[in-house]
N, C-alpha and C. Protein backbone atom coordinates (compact mmCIF):
# COMPACT_ATOMS: atom_id res chain seq x y z
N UNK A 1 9.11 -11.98 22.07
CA UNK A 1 9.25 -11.15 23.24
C UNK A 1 7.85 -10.83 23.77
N UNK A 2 7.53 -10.86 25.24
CA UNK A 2 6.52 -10.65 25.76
C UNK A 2 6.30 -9.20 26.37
N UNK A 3 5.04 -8.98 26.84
CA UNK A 3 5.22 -7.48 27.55
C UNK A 3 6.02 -7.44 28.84
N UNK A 4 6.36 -8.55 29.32
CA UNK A 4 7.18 -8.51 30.45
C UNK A 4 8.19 -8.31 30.15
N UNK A 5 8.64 -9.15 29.39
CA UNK A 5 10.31 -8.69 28.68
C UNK A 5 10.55 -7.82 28.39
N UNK A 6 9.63 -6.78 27.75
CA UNK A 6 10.11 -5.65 27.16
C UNK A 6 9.92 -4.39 28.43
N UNK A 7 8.99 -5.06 29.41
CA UNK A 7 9.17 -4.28 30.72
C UNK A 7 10.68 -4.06 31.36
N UNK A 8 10.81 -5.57 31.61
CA UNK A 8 12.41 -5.97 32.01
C UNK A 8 13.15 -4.96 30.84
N UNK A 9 13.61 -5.28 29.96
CA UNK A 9 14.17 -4.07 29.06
C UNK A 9 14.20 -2.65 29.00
N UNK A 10 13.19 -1.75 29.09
CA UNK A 10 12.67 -0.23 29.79
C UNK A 10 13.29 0.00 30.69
N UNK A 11 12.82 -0.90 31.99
CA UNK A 11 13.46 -1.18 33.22
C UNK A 11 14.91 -1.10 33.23
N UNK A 12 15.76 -1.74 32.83
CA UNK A 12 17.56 -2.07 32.83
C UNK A 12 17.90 -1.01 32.37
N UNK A 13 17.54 -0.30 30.84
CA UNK A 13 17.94 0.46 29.65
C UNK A 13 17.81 1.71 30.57
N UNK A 14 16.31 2.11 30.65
CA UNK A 14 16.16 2.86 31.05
C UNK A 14 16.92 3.47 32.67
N UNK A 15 16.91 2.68 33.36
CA UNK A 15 17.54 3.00 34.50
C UNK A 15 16.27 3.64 35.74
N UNK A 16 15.16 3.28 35.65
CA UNK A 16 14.03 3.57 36.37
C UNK A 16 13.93 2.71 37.84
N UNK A 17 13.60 3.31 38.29
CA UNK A 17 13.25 3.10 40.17
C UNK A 17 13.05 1.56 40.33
N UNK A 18 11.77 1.43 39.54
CA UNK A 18 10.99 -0.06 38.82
C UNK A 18 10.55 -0.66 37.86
N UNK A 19 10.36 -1.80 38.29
CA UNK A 19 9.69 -2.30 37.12
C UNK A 19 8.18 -1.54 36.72
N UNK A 20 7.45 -1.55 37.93
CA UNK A 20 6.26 -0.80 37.60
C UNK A 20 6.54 0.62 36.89
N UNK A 21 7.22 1.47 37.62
CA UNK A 21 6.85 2.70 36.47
C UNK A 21 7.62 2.04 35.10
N UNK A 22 8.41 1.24 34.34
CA UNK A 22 8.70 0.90 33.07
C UNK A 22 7.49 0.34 32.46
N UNK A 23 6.80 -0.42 33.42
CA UNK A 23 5.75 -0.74 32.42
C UNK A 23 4.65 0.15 32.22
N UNK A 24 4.34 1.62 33.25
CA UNK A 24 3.16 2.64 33.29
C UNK A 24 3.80 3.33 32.44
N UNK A 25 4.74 3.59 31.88
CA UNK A 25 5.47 4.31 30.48
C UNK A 25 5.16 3.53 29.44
N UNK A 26 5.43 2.08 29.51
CA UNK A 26 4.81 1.21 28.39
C UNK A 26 3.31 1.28 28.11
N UNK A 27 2.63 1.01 28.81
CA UNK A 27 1.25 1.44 28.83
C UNK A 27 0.63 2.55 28.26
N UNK A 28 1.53 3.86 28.80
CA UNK A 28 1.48 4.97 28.30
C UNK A 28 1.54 5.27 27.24
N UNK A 29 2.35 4.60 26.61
CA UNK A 29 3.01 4.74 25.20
C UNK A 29 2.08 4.09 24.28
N UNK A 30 1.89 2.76 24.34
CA UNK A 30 0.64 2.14 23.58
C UNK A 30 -0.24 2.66 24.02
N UNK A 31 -1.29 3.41 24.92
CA UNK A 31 -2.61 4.19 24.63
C UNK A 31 -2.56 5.23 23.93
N UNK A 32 -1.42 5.98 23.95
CA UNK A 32 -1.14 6.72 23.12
C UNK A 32 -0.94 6.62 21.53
N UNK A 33 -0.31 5.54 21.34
CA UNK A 33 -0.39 4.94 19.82
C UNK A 33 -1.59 4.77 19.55
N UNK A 34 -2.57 4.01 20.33
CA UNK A 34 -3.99 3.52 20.03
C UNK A 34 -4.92 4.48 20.00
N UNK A 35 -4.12 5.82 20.86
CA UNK A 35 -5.03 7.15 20.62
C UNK A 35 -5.06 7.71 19.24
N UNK A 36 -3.84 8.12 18.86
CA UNK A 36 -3.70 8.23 17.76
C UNK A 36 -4.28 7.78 16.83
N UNK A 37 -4.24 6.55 16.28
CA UNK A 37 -4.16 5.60 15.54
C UNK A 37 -6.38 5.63 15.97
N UNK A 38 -6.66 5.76 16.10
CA UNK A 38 -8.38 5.76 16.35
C UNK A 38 -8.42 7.35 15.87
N UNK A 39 -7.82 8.03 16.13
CA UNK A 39 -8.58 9.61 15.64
C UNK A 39 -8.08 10.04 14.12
N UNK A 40 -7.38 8.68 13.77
CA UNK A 40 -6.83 8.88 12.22
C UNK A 40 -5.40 9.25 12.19
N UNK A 41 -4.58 9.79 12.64
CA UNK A 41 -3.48 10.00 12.55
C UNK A 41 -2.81 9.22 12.32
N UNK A 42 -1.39 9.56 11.78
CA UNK A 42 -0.35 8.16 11.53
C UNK A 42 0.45 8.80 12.40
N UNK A 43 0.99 7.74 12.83
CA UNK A 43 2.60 7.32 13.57
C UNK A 43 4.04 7.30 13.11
N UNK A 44 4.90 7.75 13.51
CA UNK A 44 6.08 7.55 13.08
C UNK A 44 7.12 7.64 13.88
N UNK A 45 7.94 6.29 14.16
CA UNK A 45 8.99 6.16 14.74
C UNK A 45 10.41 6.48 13.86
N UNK A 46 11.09 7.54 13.72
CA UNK A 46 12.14 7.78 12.65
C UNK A 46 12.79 6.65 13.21
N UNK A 47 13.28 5.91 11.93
CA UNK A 47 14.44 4.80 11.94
C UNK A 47 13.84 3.43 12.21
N UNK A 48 12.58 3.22 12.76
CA UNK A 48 11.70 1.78 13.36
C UNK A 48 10.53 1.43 12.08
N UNK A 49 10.16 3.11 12.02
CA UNK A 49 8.60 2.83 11.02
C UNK A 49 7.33 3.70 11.13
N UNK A 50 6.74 3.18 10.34
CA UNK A 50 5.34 3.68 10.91
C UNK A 50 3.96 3.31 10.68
N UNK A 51 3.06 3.52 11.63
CA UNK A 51 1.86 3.11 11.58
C UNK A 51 0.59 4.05 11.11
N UNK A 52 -0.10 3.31 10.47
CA UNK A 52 -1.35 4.25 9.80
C UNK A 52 -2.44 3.49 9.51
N UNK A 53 -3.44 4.09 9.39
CA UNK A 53 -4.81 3.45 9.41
C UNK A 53 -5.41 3.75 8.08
N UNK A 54 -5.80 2.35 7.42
CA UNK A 54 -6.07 2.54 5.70
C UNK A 54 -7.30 1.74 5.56
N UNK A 55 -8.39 2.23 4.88
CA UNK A 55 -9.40 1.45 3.94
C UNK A 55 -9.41 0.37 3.37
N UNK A 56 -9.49 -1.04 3.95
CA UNK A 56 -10.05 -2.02 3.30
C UNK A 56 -11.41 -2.10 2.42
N UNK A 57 -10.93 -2.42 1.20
CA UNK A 57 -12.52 -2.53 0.35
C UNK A 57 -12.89 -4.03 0.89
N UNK A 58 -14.25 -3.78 0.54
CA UNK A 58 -14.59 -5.38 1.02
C UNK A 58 -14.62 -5.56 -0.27
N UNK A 59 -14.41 -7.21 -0.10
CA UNK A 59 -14.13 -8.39 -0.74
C UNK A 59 -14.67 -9.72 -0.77
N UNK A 60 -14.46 -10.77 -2.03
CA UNK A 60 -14.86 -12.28 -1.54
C UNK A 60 -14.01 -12.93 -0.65
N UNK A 61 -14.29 -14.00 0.14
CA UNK A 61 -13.38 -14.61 0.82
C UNK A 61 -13.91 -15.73 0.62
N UNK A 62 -13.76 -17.13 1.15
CA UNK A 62 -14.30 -18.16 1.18
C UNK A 62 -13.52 -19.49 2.45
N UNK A 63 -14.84 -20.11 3.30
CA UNK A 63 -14.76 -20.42 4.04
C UNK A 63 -13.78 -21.84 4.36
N UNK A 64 -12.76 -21.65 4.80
CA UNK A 64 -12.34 -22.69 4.70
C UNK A 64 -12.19 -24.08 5.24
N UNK A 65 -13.38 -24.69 6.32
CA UNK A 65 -13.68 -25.42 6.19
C UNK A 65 -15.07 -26.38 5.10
N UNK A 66 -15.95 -25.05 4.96
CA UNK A 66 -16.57 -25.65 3.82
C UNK A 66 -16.37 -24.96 2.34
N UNK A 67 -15.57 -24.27 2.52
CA UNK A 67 -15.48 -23.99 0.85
C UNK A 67 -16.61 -23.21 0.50
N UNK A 68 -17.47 -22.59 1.45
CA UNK A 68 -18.46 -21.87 0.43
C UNK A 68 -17.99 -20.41 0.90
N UNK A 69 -18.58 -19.87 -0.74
CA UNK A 69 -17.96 -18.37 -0.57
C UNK A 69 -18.39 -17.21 0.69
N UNK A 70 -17.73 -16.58 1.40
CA UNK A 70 -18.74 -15.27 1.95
C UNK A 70 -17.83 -13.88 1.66
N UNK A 71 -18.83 -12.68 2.02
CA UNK A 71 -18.12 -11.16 1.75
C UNK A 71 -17.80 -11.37 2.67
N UNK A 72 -16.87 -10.26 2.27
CA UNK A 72 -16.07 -9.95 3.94
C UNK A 72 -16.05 -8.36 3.36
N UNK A 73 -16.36 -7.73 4.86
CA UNK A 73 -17.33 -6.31 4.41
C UNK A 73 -15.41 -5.34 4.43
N UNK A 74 -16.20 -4.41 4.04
CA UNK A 74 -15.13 -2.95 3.82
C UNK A 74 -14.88 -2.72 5.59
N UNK A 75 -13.66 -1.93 5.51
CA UNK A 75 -12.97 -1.95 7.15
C UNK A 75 -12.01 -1.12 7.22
N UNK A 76 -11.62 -0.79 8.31
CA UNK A 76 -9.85 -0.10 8.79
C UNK A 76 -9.57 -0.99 9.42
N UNK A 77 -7.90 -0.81 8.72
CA UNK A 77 -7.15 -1.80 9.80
C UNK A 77 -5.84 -0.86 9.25
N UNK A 78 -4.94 -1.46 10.24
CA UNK A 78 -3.53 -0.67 11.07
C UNK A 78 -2.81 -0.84 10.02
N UNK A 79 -2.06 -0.45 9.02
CA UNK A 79 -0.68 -0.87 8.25
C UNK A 79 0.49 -0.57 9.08
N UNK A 80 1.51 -1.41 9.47
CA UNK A 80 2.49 -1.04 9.90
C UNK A 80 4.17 -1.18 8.66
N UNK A 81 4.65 -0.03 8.16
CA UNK A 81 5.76 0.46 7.00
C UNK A 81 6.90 0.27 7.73
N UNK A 82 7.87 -1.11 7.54
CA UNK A 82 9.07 -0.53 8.51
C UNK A 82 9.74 0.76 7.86
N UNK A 83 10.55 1.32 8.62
CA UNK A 83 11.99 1.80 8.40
C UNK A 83 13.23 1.39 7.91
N UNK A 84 13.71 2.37 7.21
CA UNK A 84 15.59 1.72 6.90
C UNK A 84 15.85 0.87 8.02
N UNK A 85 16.69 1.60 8.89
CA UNK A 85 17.18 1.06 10.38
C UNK A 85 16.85 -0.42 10.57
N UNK A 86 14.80 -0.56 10.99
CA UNK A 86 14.45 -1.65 11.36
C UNK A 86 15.22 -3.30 9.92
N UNK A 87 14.75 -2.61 8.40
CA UNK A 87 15.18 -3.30 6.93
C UNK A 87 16.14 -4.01 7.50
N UNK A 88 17.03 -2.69 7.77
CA UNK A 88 18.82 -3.15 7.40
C UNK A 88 19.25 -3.86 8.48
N UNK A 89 18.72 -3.92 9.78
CA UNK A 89 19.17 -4.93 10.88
C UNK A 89 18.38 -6.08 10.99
N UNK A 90 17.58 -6.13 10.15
CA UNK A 90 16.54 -7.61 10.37
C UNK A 90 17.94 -8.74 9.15
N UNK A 91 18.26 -7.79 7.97
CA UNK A 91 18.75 -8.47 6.98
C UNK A 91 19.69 -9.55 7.77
């Protein structure tokens, strides 16, 4: 699914004027996640999941076209935990 699609979707579901304001709610919604999600906070969609920002230690890695080793430094990155809901309807 693309961001258009899920515009089109907002759009229908929702029952909005347009397509444009479905997608300035979409927009809305992800800067807002990305706000979050940068000042440390976690996310939580009851029933979808949630998102949180966790400590990577750095580590070896190694290059895989030549095979020689490099670090790969310490970092944040996003974990996303589904939900029941999301589990039990993917099954």
């Amino acid at each position: 699914m693309t961001k258009a699609d899920l515009v089109e979707k907002i759009h229908s579901k929702a029952g909005l004027a347009s397509k444009a304001q479905a997608e300035r709610v979409l927009d809305v919604t992800v800067a807002s996640l990305v706000e979050a999600l940068a000042s440390g906070e976690s996310v939580t969609f009851t029933g979808f999941g949630s998102f949180k920002v966790v400590q990577r230690a750095a580590r070896k890695g190694r290059n895989p076209r030549t095979g020689e080793e490099i670090k790969i430094p310490a970092g944040k990155v996003v974990k996303f935990t589904p939900g029941k809901l999301l589990k039990d309807s993917v099954k």
